[in-house]
Protein backbone atom coordinates (compact mmCIF):
# COMPACT_ATOMS: atom_id res chain seq x y z
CA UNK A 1 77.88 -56.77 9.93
CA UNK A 2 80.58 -54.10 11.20
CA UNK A 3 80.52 -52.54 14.51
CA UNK A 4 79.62 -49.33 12.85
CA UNK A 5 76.44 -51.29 10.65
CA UNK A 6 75.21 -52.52 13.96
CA UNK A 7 75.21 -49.19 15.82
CA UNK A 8 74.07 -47.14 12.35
CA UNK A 9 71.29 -50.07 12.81
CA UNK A 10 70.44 -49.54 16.56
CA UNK A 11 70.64 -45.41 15.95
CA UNK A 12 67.66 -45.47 12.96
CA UNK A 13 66.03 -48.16 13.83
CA UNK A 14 65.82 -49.33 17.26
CA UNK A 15 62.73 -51.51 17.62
CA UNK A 16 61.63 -50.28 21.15
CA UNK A 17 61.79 -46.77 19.60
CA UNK A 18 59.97 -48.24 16.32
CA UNK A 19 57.03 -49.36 18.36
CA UNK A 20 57.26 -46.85 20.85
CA UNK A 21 57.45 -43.13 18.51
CA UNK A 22 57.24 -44.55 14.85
CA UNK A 23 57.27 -40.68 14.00
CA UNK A 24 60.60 -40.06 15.90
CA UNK A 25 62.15 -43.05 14.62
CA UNK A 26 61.58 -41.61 11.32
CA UNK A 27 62.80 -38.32 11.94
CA UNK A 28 66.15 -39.94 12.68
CA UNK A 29 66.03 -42.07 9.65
CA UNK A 30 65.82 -39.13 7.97
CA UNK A 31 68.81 -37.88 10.00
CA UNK A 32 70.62 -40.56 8.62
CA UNK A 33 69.65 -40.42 4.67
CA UNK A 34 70.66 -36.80 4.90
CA UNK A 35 73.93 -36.99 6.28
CA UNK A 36 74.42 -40.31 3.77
CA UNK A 37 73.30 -38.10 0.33
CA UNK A 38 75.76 -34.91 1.26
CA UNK A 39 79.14 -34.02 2.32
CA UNK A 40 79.30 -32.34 5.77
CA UNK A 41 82.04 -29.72 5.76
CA UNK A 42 80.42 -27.76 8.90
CA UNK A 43 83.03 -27.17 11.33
CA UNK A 44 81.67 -27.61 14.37
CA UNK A 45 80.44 -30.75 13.19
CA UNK A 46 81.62 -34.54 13.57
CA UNK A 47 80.87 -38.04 13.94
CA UNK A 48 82.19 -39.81 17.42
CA UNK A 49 83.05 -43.40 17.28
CA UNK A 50 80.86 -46.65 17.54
CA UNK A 51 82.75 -46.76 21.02
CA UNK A 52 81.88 -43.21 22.38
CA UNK A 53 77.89 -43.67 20.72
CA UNK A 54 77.40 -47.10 22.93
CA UNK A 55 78.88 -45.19 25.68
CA UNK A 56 76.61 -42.51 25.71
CA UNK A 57 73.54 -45.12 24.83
CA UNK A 58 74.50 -46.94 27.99
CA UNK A 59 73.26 -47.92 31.65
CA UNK A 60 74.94 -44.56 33.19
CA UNK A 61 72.26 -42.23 30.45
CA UNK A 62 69.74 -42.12 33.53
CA UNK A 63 72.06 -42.32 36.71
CA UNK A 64 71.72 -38.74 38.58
CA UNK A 65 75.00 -37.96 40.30
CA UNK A 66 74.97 -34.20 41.33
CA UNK A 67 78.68 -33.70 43.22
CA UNK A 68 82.10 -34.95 42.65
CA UNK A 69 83.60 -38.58 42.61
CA UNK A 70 83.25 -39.22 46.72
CA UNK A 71 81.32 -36.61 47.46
CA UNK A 72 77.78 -37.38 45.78
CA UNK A 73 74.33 -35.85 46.77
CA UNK A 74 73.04 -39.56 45.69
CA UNK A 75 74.00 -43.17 46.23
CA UNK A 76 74.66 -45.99 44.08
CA UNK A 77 77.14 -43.83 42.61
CA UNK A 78 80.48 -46.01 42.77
CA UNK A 79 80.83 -47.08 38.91
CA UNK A 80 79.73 -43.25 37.86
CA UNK A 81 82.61 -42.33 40.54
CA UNK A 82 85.38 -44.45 38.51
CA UNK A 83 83.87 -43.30 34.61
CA UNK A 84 84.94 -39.92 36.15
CA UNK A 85 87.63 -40.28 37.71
CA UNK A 86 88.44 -42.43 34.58
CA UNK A 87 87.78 -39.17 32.12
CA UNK A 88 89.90 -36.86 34.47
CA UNK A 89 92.85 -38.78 34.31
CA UNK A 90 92.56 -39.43 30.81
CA UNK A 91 92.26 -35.76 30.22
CA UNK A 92 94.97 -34.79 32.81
CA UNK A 93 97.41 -37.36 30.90
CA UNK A 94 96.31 -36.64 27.24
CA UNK A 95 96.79 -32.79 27.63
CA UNK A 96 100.07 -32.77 30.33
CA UNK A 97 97.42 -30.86 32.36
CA UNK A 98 97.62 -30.41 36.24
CA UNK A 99 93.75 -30.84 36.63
CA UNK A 100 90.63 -31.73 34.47
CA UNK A 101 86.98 -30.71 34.77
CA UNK A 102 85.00 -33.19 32.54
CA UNK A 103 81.62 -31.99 33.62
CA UNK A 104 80.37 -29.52 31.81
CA UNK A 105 77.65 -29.85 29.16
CA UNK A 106 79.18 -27.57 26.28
CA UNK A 107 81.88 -25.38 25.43
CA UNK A 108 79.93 -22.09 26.38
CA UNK A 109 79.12 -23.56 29.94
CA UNK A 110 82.62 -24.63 30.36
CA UNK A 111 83.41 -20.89 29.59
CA UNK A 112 80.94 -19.36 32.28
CA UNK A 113 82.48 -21.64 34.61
CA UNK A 114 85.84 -19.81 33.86
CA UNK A 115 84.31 -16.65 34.00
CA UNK A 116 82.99 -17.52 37.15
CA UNK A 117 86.06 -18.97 39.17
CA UNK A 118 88.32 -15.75 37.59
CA UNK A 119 85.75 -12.56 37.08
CA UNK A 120 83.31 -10.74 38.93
CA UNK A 121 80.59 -8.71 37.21
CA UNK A 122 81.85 -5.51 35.76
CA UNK A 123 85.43 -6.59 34.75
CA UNK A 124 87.33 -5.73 31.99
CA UNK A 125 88.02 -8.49 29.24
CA UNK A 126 90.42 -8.63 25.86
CA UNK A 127 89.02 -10.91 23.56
CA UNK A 128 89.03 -11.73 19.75
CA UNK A 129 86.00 -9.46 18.44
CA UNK A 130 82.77 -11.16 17.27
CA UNK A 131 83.78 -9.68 13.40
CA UNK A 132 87.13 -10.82 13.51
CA UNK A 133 86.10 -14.64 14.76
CA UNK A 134 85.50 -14.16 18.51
CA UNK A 135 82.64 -16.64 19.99
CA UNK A 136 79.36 -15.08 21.52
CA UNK A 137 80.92 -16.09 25.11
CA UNK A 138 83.07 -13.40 23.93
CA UNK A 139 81.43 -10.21 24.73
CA UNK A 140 78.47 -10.54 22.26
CA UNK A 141 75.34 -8.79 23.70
CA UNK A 142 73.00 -11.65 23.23
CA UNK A 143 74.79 -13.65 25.82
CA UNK A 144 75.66 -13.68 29.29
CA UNK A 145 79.28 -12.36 28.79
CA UNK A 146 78.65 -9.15 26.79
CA UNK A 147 76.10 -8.43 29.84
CA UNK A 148 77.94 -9.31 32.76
CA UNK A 149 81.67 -8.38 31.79
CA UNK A 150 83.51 -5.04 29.98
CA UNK A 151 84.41 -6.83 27.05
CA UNK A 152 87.50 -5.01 24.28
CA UNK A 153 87.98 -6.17 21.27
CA UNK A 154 91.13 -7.43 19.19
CA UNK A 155 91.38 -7.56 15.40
CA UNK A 156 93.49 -9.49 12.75
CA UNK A 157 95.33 -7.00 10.67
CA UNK A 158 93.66 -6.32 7.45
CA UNK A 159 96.67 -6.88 4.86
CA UNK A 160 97.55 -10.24 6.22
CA UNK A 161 94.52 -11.65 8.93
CA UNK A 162 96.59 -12.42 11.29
CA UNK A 163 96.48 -11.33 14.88
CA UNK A 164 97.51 -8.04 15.79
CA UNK A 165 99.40 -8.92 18.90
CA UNK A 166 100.42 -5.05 18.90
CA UNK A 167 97.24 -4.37 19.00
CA UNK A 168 96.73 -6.99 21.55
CA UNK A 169 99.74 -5.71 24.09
CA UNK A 170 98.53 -1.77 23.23
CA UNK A 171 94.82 -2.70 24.49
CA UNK A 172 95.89 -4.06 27.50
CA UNK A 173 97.99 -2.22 28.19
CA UNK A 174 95.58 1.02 28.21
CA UNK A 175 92.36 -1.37 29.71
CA UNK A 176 94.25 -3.37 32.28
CA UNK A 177 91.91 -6.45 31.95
CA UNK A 178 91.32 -8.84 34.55
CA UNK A 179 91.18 -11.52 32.09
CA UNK A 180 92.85 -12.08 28.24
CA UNK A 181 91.39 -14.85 26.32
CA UNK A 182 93.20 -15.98 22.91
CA UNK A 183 91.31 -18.05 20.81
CA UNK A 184 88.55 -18.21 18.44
CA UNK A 185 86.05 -19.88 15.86
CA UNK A 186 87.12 -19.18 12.37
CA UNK A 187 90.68 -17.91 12.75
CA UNK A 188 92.69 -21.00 10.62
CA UNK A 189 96.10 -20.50 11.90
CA UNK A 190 98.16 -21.59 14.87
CA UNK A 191 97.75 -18.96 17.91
CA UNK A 192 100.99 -18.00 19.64
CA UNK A 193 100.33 -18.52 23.54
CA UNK A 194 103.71 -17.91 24.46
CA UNK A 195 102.83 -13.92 23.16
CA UNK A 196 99.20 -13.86 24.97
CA UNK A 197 100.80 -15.21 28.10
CA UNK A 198 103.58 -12.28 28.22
CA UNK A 199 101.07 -9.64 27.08
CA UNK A 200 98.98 -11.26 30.18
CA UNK A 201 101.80 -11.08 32.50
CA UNK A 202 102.68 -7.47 31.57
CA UNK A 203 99.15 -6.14 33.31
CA UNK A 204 98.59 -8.92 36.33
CA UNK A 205 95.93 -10.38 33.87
CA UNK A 206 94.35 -14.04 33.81
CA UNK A 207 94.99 -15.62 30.42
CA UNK A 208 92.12 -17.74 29.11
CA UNK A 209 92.88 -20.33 25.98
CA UNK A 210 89.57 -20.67 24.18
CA UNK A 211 90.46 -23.68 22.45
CA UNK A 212 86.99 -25.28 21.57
CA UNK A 213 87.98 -25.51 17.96
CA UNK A 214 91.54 -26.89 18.32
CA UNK A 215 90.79 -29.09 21.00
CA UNK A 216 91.19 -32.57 19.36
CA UNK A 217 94.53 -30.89 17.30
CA UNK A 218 96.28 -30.44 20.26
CA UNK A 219 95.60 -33.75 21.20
CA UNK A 220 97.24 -34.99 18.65
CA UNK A 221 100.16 -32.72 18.58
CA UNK A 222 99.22 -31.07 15.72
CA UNK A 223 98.65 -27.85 16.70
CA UNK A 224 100.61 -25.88 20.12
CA UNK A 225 98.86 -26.47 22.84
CA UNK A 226 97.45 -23.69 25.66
CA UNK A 227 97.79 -25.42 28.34
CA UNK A 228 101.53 -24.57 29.65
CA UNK A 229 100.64 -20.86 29.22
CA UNK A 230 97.01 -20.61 30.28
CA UNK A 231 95.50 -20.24 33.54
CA UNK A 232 92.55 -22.14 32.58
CA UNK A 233 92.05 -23.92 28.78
CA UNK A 234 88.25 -24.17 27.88
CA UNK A 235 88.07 -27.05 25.41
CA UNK A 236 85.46 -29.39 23.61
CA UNK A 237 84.79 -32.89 23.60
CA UNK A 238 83.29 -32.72 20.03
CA UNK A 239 84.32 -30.92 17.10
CA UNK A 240 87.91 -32.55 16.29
CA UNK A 241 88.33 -34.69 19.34
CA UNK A 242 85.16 -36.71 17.92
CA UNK A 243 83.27 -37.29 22.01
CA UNK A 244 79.89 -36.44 22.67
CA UNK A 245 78.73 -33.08 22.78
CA UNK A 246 80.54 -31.26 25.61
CA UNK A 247 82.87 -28.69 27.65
CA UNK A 248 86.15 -29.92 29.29
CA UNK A 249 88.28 -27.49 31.08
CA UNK A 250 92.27 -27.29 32.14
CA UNK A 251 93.90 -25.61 34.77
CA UNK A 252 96.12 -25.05 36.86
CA UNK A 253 96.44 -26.98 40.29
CA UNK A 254 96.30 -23.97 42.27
CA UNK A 255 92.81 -22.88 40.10
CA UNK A 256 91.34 -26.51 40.15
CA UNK A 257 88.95 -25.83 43.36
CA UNK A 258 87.42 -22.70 42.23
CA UNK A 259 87.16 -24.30 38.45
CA UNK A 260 85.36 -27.30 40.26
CA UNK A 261 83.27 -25.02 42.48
CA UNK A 262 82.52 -23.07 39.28
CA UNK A 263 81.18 -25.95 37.64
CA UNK A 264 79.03 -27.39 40.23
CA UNK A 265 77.19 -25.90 41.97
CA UNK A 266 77.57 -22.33 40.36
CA UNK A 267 76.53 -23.25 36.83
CA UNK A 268 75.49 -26.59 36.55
CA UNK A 269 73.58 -29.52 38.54
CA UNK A 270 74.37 -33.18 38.10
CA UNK A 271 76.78 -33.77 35.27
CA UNK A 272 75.63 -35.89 32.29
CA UNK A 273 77.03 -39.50 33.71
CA UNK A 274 76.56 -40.86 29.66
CA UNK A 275 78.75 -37.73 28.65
CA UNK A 276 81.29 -38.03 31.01
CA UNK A 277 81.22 -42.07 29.94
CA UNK A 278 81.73 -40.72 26.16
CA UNK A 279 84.44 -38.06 27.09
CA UNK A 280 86.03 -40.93 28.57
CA UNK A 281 86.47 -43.18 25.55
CA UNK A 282 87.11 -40.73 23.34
CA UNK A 283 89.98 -39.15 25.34
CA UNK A 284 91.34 -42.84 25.30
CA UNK A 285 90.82 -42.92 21.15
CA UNK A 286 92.43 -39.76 21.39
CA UNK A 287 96.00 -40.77 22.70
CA UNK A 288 95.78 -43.57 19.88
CA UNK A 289 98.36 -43.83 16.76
CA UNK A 290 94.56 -43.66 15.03
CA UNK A 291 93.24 -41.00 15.80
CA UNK A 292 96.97 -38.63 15.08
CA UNK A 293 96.31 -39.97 11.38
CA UNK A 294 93.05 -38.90 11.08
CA UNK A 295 94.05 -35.44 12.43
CA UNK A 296 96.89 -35.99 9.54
CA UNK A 297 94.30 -36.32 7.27
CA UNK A 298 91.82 -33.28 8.35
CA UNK A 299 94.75 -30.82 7.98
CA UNK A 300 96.12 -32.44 4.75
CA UNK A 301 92.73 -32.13 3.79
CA UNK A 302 91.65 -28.64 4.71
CA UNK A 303 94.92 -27.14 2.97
CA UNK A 304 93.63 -28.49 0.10
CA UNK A 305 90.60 -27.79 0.02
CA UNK A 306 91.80 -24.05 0.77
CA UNK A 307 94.12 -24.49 -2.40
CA UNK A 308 91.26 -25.70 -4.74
CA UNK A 309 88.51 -23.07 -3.94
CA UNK A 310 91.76 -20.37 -3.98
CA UNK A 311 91.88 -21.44 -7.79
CA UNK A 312 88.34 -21.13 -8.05
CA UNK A 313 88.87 -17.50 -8.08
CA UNK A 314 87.31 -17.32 -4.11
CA UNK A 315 89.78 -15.76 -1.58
CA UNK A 316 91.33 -18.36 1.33
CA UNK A 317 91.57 -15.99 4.12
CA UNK A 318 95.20 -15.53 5.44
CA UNK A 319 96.27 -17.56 2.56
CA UNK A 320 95.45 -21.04 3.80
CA UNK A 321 95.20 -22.62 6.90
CA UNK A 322 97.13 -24.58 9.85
CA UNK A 323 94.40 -26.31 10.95
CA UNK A 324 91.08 -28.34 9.71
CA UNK A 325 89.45 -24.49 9.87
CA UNK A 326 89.17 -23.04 6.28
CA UNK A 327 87.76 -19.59 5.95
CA UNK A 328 87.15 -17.63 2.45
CA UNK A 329 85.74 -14.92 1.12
CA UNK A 330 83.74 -15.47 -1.90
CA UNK A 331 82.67 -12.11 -2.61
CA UNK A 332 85.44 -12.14 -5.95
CA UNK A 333 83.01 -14.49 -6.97
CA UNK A 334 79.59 -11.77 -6.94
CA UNK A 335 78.38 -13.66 -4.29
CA UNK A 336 77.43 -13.22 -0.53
CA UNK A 337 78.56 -16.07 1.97
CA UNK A 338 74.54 -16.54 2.52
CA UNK A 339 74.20 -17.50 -1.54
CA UNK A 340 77.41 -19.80 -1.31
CA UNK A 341 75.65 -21.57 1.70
CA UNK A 342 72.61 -21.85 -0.26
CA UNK A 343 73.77 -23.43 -3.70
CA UNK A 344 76.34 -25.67 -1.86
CA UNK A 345 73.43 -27.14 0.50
CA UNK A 346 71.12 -27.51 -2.56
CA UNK A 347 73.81 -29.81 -3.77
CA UNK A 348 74.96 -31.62 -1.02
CA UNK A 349 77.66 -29.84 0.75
CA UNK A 350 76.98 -28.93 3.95
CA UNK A 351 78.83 -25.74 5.34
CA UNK A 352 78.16 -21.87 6.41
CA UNK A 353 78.29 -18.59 5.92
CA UNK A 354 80.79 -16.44 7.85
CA UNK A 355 81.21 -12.84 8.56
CA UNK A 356 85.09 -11.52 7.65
CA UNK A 357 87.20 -8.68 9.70
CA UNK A 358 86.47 -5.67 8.20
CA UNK A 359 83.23 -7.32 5.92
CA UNK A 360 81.08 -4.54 4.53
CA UNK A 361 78.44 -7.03 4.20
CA UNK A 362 75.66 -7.14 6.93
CA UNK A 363 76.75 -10.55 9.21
CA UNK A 364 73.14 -12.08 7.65
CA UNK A 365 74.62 -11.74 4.51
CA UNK A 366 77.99 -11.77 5.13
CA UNK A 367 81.29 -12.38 2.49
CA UNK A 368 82.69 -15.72 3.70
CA UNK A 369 82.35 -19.04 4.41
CA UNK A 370 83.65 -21.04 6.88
CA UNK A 371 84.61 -24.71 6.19
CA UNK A 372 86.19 -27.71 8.64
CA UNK A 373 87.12 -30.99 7.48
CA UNK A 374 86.80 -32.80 10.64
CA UNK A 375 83.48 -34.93 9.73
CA UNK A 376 84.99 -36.29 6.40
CA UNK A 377 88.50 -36.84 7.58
CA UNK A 378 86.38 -39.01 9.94
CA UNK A 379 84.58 -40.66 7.42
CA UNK A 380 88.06 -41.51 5.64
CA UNK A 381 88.21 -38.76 3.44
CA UNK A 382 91.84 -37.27 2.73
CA UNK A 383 94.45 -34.54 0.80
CA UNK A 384 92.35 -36.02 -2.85
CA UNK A 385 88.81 -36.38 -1.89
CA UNK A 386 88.84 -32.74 -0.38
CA UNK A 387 90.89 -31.43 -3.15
CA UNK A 388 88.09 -32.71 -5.55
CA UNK A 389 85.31 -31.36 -3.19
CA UNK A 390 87.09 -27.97 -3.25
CA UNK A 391 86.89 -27.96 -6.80
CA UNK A 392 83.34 -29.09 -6.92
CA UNK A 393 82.65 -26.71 -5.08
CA UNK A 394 84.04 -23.90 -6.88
CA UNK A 395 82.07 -24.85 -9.71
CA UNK A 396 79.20 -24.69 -7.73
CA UNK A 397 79.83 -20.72 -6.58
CA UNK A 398 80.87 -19.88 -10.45
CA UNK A 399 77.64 -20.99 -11.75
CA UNK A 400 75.89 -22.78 -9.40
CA UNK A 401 73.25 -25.34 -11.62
CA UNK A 402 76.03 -27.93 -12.85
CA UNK A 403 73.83 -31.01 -12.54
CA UNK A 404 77.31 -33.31 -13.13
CA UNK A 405 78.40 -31.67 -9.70
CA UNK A 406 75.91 -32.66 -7.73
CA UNK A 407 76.12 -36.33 -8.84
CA UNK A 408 79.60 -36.66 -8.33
CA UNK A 409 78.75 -34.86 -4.54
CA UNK A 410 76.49 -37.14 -4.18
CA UNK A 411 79.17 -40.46 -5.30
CA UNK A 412 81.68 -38.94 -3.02
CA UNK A 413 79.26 -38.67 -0.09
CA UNK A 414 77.61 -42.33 -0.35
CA UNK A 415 80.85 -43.68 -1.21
CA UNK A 416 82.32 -42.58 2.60
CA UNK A 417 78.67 -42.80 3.85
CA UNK A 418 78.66 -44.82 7.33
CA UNK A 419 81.98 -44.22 7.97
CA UNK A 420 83.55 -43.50 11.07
């Protein structure tokens, strides 16, 4: 048995569990056989390692230490002390970054906490609108930023989809934001932080690298990374860089106290000592020869897959992608992104809708869809499997009842099934 058959064992069918919640046991069974009969091309979706699973399964799962390494509201907290220390380091070497805050539980926490060190309520804030691929801890109403904070809103031009840094220097220059952030959740290309951090400097502005999808690119070198240019980088320890669920920020040394103090005991009590254990190994999986060729093969991949549903007739937004992000607007097809989402899950591919810049459809219908190619890059898929999926799936949005497609999903995805 393989390291991953033994934890895949442990995961569905842990005999303490078994005997304890036979119900919830086979809830995650069912977990399992779902993931096993369908591709997952959600992008904010991935599978961490054997490694980072038994970390976060381990002795440190139930240890409450509210504080800092050395300066702990509990005791007994010497080996939780080293796993962060451990994870800081890790992340301070892996990103060239002067200081690391492992702690926080997602990427949307890890954002409040930059809000918090930088902002007060009522400040201005240039961001990447919600329609053009800005995050809800972006300005939207439903959350604490678009509350607290005077958020503006970029675009992407409309001929092209790319940002509108004109745009971007013109609106700060006429709002004079306290804070810039650059970055986003659907935008597939490369951002230029050399540009946001001149535009920044040009009105005394903080610049804040959202880089929650991009995270385990720059980690490989495969994509530029914010840190250099950025007063603070708010990053995630799942999506590409494959660690538990999580929020990791990067500063600046003269920022790292208020980050810290942001963290805890602003927004958050006792970190997650299992999480912090996970972050840990997977930063260390992350400097690894490995883990750069499975990046290799999530971008090979995603271009593609962009390249195969662009013959399909659908339209790859900016023309492809520079990342494992693709985005495309199916409505050449007569459909809405919510009808794509539906006849690709009834056949076993797993992504989601996605509202476009300047989309006349209503964002519960929406135009696009939104693809990443970070779970079956894990899983060993590369530049052939994906092109095949892409094609599969075009089929799928032409007519949408090929019963030969959803076997050959179904091949693909038990043939990679287990995989990580």
């Amino acid at each position: 048995m393989t390291v991953t058959d033994a934890v895949q064992t442990h995961w569905e069918a842990s005999a303490a569990l078994r005997q304890a919640d036979p119900l919830v046991a086979d809830l995650l069974s069912a977990e399992a056989e779902r993931r096993a009969d369908s591709v997952q091309l959600l992008a904010g979706e991935n599978l961490v390692s054997p490694a980072v699973l038994a970390a976060l399964g381990g002795p440190l799962v139930d240890k409450y230490a509210e504080g800092y390494p050395g300066h702990r509201h509990h005791t007994g907290c010497a080996p939780a002390d080293t796993v962060e220390v451990l994870a800081v380091d890790r992340a301070c070497q892996l990103f060239d970054a002067p200081h690391a805050n492992v702690q926080p539980r997602s990427g949307t926490s890890a954002m409040l906490a930059a809000y918090a060190a930088l902002l007060r309520p009522g400040d201005a804030v240039l961001a990447l609108s919600l329609e053009h691929g800005g995050h809800l801890s972006a300005g939207s109403r439903s959350n604490f930023s678009g509350r607290w904070f005077d958020f503006v809103g970029y675009g992407v031009r409309e001929d092209d989809g790319l940002i509108d840094l004109d745009q971007v220097r013109e609106l700060a220059h006429r709002h004079r934001p306290k804070a810039i952030i650059a970055g986003g959740i659907s935008y597939p290309r490369h951002w230029d932080w050399a540009a946001f951090r001149e535009i920044a400097d040009e009105v005394d502005a903080y610049l804040i690298a959202s880089a929650a999808q991009t995270t385990g690119l720059v980690a490989a070198g495969a994509a530029p990374s914010p840190v250099p240019y950025a007063d603070v980088t708010v990053a995630a320890t799942h999506k590409l860089l494959r660690g538990p669920r999580g929020g990791l920020l990067l500063c600046t040394a003269e920022l790292a106290d208020r980050i810290d103090r942001a963290v805890f005991p602003f927004c958050q009590g006792g970190a997650a000592m299992n999480e912090v254990a996970g972050k840990a190994v997977a930063l260390a999986e992350a400097a690894t020869p490995e883990f750069a060729a499975y990046i290799g093969r999530a971008v090979d991949g995603a271009r593609a897959l962009a390249a195969a549903l662009g013959e399909s007739g659908a339209r790859p937004m900016t023309g492809g992608t520079d990342t494992h992000l693709v985005t495309v607007d199916v409505s050449p097809l007569g459909l809405s992104g919510l009808e794509a989402e539906r006849r690709c899950a009834a056949a076993g591919v797993m992504l989601g809708k996605c509202a476009l810049p300047y989309d006349p459809a209503p964002p519960t219908e929406a135009s696009g869809i939104r693809l990443g190619t970070g779970t079956a890059a894990a899983q060993g898929m590369g530049e052939e499997e994906l092109g095949e999926i892409g094609r599969l799936v075009g089929r799928l949005l032409g007519d949408g009842t090929d019963g030969a497609v959803r076997s050959r999903i179904q091949e693909l995805a038990r043939a990679f099934a287990g995989r990580r």
